[in-house]
N, C-alpha and C. Protein backbone atom coordinates (compact mmCIF):
# COMPACT_ATOMS: atom_id res chain seq x y z
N UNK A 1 173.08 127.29 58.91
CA UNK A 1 173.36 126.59 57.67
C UNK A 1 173.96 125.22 58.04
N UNK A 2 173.38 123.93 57.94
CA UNK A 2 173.92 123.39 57.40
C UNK A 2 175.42 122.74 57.03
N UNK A 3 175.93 121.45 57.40
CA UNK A 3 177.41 121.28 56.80
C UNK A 3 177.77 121.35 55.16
N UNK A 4 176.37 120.46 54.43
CA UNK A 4 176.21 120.31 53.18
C UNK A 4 175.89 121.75 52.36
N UNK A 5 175.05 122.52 53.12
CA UNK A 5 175.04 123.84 52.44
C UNK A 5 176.39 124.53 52.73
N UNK A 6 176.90 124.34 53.93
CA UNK A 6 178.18 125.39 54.11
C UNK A 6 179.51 124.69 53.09
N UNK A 7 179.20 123.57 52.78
CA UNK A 7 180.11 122.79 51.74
C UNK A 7 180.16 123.62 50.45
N UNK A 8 178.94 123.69 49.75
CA UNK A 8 178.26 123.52 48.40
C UNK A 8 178.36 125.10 48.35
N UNK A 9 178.62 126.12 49.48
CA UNK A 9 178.65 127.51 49.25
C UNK A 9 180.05 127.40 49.06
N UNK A 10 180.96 126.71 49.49
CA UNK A 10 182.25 127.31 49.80
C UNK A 10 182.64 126.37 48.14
N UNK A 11 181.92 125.83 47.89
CA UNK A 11 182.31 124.91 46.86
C UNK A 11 182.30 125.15 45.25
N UNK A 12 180.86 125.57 45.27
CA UNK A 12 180.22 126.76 43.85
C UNK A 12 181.05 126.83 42.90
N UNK A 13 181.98 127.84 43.72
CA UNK A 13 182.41 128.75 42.80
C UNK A 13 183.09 128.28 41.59
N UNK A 14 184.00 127.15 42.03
CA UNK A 14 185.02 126.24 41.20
C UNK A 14 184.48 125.78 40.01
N UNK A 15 184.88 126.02 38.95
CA UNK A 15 183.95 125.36 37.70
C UNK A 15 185.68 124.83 37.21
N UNK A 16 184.95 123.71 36.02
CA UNK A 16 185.73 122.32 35.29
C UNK A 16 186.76 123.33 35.10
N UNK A 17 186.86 124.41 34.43
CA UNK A 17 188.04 125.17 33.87
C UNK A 17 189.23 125.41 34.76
N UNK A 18 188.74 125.56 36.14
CA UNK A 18 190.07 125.92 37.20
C UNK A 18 190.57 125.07 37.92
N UNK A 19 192.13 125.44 37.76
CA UNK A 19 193.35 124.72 38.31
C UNK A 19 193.57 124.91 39.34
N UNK A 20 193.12 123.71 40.40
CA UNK A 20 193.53 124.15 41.64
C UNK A 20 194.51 123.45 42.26
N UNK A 21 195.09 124.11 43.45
CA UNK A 21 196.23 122.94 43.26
C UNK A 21 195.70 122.93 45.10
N UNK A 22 196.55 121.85 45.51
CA UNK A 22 196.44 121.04 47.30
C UNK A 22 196.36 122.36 48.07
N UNK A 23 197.25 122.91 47.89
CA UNK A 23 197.38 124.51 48.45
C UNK A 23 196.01 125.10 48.29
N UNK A 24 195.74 125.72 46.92
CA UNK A 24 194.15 126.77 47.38
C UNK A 24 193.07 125.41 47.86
N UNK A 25 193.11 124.22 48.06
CA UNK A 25 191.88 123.61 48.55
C UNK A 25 191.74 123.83 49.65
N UNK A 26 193.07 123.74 50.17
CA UNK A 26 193.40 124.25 51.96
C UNK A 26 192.56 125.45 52.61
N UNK A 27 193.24 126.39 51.22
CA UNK A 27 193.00 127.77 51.83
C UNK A 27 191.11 127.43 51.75
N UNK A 28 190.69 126.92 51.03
CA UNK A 28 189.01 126.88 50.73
C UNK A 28 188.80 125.98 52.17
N UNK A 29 189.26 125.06 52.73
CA UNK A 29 189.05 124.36 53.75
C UNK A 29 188.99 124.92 55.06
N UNK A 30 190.47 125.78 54.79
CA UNK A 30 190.17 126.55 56.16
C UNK A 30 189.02 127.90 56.32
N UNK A 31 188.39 128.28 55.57
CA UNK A 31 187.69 128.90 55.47
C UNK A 31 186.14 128.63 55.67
N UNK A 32 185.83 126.96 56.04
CA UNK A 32 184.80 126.49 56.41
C UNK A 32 184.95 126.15 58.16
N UNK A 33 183.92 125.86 58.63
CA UNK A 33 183.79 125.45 60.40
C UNK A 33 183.93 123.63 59.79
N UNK A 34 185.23 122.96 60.14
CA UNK A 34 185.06 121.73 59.86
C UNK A 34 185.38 121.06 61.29
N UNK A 35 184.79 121.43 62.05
CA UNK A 35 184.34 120.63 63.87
C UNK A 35 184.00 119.33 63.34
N UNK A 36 184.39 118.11 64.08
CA UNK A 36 183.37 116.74 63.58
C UNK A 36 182.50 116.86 64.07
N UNK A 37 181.78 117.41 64.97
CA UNK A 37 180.46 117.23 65.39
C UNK A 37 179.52 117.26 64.43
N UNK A 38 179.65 118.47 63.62
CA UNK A 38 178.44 118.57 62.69
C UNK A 38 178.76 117.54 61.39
N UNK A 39 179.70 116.91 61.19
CA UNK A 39 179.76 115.82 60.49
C UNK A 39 179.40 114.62 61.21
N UNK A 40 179.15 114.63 62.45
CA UNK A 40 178.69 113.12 62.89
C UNK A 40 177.63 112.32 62.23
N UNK A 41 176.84 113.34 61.68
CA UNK A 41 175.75 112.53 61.12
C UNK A 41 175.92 111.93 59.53
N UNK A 42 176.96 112.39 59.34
CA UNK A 42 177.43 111.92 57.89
C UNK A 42 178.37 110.67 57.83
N UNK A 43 178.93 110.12 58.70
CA UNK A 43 180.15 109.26 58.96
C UNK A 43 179.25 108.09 58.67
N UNK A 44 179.81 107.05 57.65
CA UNK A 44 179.29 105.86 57.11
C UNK A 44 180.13 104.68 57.66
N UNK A 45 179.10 103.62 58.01
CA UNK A 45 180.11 102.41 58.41
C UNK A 45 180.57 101.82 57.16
N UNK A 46 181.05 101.24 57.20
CA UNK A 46 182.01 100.30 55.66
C UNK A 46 180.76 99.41 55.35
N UNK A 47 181.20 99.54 54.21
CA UNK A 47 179.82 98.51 53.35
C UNK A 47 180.66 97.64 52.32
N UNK A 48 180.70 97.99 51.12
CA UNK A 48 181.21 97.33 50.31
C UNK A 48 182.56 97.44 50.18
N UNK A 49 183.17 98.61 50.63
CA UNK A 49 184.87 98.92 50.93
C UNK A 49 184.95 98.24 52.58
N UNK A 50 186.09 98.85 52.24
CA UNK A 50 186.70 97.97 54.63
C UNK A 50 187.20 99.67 54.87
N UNK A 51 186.15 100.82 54.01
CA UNK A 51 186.27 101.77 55.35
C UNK A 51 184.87 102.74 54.44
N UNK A 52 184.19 103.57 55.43
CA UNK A 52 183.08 104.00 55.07
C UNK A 52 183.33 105.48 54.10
N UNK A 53 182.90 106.05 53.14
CA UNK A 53 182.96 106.72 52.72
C UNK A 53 181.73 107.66 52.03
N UNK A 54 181.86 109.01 52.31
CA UNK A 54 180.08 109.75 52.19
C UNK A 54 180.53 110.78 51.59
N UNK A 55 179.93 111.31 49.83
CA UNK A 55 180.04 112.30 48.81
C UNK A 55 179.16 112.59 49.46
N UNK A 56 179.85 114.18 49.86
CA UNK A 56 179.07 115.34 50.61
C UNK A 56 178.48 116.29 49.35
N UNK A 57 179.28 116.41 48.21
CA UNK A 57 179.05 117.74 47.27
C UNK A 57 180.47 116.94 46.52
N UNK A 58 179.48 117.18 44.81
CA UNK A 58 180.21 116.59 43.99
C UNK A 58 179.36 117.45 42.41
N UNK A 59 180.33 117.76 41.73
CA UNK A 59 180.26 118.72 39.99
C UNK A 59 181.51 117.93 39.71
N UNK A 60 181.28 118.88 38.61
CA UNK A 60 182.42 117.98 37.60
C UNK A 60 184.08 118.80 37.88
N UNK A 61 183.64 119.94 38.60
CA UNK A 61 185.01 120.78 39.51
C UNK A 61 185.67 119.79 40.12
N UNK A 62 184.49 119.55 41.22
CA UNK A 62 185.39 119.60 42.90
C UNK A 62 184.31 118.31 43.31
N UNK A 63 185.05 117.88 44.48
CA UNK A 63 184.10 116.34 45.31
C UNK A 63 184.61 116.92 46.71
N UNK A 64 183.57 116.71 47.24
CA UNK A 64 183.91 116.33 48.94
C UNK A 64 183.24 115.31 49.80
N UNK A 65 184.38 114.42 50.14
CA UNK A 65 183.64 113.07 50.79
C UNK A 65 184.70 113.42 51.97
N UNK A 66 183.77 112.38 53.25
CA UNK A 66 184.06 112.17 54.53
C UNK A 66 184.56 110.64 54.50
N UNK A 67 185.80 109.91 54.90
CA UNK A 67 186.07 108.98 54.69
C UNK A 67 186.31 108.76 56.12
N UNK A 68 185.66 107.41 56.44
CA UNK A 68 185.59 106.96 58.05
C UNK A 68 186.42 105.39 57.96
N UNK A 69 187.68 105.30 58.79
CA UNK A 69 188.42 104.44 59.06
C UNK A 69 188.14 103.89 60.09
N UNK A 70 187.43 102.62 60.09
CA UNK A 70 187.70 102.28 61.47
C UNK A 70 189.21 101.15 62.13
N UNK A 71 188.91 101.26 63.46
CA UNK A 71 189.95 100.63 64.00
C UNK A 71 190.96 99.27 63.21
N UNK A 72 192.07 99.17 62.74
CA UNK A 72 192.77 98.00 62.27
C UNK A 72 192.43 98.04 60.59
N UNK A 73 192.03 99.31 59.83
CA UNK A 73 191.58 98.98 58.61
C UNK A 73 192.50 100.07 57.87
N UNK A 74 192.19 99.86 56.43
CA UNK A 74 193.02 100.76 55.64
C UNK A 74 192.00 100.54 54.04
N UNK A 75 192.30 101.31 53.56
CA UNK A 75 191.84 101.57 51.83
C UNK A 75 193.18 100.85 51.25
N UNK A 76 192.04 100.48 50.21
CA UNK A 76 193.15 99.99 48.91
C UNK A 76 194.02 101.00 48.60
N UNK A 77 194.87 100.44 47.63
CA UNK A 77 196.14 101.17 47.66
C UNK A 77 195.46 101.97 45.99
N UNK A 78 195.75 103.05 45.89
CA UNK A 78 194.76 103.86 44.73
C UNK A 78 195.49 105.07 44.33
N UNK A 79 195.53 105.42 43.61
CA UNK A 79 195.54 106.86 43.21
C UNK A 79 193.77 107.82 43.31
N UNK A 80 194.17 108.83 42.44
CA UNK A 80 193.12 109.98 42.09
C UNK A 80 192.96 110.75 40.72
N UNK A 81 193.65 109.47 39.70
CA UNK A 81 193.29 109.69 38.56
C UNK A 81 194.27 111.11 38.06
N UNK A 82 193.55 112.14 37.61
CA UNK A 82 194.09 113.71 37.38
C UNK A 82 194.02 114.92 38.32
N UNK A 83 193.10 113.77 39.28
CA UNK A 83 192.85 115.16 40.38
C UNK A 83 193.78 115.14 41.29
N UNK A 84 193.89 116.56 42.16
CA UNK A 84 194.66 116.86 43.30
C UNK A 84 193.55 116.95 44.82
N UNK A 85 194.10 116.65 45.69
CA UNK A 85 193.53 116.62 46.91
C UNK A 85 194.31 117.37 47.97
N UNK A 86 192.82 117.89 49.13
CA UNK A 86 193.68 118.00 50.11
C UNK A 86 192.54 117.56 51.41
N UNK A 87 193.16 117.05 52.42
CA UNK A 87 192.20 116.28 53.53
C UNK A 87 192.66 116.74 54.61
N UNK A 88 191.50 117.01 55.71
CA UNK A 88 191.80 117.31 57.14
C UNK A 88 191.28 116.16 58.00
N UNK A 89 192.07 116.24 58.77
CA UNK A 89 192.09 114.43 60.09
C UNK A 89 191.13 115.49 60.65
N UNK A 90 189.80 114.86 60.92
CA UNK A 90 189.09 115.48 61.91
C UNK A 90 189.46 114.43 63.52
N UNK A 91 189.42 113.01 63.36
CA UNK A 91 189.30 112.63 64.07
C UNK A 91 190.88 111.41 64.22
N UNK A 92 191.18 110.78 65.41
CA UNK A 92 192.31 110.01 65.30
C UNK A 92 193.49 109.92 64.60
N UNK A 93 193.82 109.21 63.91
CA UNK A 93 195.53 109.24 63.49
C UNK A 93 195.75 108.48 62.78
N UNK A 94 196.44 108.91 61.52
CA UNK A 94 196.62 107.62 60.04
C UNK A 94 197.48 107.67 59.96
N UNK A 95 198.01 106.61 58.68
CA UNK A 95 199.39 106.60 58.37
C UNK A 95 199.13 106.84 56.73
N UNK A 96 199.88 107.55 56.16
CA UNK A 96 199.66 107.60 54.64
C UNK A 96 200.88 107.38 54.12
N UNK A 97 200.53 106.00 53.31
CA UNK A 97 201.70 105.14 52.78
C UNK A 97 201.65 105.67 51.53
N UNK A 98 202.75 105.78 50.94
CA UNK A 98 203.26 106.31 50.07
C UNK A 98 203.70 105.58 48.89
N UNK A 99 203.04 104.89 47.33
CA UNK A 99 204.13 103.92 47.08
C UNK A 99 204.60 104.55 45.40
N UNK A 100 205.43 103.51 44.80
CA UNK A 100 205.88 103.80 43.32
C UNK A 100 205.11 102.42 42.63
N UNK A 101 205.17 102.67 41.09
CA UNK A 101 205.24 101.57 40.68
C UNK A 101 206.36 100.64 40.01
N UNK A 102 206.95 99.62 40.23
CA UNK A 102 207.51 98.97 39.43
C UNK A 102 207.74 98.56 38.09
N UNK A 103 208.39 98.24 37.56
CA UNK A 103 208.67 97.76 36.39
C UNK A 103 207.23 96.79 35.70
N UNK A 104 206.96 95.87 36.27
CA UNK A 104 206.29 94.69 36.39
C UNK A 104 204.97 95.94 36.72
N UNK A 105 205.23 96.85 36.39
CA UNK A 105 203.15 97.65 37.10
C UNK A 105 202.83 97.22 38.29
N UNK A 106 203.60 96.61 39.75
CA UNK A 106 202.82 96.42 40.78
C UNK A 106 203.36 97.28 42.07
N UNK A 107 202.96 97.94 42.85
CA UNK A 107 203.45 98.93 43.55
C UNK A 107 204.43 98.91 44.73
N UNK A 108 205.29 99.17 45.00
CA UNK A 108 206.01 99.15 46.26
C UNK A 108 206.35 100.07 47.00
N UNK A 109 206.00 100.01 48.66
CA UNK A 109 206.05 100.99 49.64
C UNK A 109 207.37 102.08 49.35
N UNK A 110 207.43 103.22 49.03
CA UNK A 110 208.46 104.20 49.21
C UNK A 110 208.25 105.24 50.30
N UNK A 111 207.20 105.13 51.29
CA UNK A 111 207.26 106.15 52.37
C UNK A 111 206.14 106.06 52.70
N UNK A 112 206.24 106.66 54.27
CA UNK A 112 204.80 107.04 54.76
C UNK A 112 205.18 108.20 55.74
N UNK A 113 203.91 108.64 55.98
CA UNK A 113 203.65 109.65 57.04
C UNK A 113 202.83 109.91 57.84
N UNK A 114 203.44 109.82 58.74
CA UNK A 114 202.09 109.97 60.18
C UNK A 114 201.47 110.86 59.85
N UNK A 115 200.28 111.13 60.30
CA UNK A 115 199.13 112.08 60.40
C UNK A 115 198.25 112.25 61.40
N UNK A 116 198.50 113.22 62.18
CA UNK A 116 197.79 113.51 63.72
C UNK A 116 196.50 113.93 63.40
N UNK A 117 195.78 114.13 64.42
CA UNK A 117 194.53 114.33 64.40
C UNK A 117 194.80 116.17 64.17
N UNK A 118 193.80 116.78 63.49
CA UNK A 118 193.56 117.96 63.35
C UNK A 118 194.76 118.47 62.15
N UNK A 119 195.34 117.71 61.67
CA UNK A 119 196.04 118.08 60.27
C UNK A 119 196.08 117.39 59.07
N UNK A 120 196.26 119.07 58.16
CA UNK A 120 196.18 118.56 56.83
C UNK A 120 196.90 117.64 56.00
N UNK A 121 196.66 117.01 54.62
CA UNK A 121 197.64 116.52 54.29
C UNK A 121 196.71 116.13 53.00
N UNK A 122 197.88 116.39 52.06
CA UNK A 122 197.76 116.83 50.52
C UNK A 122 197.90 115.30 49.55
N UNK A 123 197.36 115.48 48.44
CA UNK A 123 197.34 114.43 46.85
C UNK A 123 197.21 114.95 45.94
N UNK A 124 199.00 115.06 45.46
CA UNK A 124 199.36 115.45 44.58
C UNK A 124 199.06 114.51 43.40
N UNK A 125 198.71 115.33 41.96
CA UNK A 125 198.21 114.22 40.97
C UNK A 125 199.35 113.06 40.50
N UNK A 126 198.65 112.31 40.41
CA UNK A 126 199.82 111.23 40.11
C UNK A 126 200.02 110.23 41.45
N UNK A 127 199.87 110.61 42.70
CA UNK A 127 200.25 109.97 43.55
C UNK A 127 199.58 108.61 43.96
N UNK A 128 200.37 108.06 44.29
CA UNK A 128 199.76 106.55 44.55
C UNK A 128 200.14 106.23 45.95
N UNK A 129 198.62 105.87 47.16
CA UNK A 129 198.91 106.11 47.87
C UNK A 129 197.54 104.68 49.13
N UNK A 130 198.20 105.19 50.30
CA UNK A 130 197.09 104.18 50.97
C UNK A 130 196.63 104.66 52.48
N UNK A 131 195.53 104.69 52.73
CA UNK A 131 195.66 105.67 54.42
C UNK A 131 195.43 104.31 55.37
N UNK A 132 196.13 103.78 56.21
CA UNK A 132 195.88 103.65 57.59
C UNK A 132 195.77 103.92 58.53
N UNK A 133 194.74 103.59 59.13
CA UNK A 133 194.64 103.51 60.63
C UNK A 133 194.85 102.15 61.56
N UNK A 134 195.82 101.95 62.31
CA UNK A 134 196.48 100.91 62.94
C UNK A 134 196.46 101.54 64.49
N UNK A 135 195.52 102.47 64.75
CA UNK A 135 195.44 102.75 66.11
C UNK A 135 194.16 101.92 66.52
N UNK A 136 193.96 102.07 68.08
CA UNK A 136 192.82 101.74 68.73
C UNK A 136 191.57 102.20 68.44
N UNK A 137 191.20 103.24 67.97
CA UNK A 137 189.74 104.04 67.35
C UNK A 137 190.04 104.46 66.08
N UNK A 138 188.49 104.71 66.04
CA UNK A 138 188.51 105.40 64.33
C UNK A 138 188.77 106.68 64.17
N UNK A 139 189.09 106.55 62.84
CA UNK A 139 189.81 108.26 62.03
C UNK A 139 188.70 108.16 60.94
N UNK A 140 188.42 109.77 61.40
CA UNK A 140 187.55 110.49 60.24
C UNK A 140 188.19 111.64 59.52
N UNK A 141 188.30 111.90 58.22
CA UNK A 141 188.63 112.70 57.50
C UNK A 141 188.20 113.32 56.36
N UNK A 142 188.16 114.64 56.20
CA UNK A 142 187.48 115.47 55.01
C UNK A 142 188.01 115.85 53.98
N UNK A 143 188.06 115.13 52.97
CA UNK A 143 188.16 115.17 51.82
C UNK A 143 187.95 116.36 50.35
N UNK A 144 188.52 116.87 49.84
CA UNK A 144 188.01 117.70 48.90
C UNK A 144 189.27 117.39 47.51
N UNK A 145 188.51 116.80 46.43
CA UNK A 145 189.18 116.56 45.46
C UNK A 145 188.87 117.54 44.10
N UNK A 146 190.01 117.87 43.57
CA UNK A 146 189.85 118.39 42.30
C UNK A 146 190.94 118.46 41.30
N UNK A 147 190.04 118.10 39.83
CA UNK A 147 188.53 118.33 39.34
C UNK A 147 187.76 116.77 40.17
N UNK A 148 186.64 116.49 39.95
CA UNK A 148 185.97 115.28 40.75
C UNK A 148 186.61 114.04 40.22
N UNK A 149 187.16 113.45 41.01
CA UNK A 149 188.15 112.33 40.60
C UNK A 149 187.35 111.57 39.49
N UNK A 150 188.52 111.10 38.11
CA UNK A 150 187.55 110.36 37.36
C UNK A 150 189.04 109.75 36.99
N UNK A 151 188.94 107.93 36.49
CA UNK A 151 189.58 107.37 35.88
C UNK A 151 190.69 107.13 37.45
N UNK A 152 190.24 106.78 38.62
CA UNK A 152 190.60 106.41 39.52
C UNK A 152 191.33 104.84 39.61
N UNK A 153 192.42 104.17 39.94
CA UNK A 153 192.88 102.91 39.60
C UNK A 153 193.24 102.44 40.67
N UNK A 154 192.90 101.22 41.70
CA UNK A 154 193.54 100.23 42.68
C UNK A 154 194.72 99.64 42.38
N UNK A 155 195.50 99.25 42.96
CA UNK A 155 196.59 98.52 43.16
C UNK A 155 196.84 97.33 44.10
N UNK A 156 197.41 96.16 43.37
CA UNK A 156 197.42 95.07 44.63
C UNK A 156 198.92 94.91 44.39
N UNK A 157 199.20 94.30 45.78
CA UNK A 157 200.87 94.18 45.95
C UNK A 157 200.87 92.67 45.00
N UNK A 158 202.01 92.54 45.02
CA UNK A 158 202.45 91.08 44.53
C UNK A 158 201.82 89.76 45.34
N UNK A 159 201.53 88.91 45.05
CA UNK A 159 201.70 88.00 45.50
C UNK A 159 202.89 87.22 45.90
């Protein structure tokens, strides 16, 4: 089978009605073979973002994308709308910045957290957040959001 079929089996089941929270995505995550190898062929270079990103399996439940960082880059600073997440570092090492918003609606850093290669790390709804990679190689990571992110919002710092 397949990464996309072994996705879309482990994925099914979830319909719009169920609440899942960072925790059971885990438990659904660890329950798949997520080796990068068999994702190598899915890893996208950056196109219109400054890091590559590939919807593996997407309903109106659940999404799973592979998000590829390369060296010196980072994602806009964003939330996930109503959904909750949870992501595994397949490859290299991020930093996930953490921010609030201000008074004025524009966001400011309140934390981050390293993230090693081969661990998880959760998006709680509501959170507003940014992944870097500021190492020497790229970080790949697997993604599974739910319900499928909708009403998603960027953030720019102040000028």
């Amino acid at each position: 089978m397949n990464r996309i079929e072994m996705i879309k089996q482990a994925l099914c089941d979830l319909t719009s009605t169920d609440v899942a929270s960072p925790k059971q995505l885990q438990a659904i995550m660890q329950g798949m073979d997520l080796s990068l190898g068999g994702f190598e062929p899915y890893v996208e270079e950056p196109d219109c973002l400054p890091y590559g990103r590939t919807t593996l399996y997407q309903s109106k439940a659940v999404e799973a994308v592979l998000i590829h960082l390369p060296s010196g880059t980072e994602t806009l600073i964003h939330d996930h709308g109503s959904s909750v997440g949870c992501s595994l570092l397949l490859e290299g090492r991020l930093m996930n910045r953490f921010f609030r918003l201000q008074d004025d609606g524009f966001p400011y850093l309140a934390g981050e957290t390293d993230i090693p290669q081969e661990s998880y790390y959760f998006a709680p709804e509501k959170q507003i957040h940014q992944l870097r990679n500021a190492g020497p190689s790229r970080v790949v990571a697997f993604h599974i959001y739910a319900p499928a992110p909708e009403g998603v919002k960027s953030y720019s710092l102040p000028e």
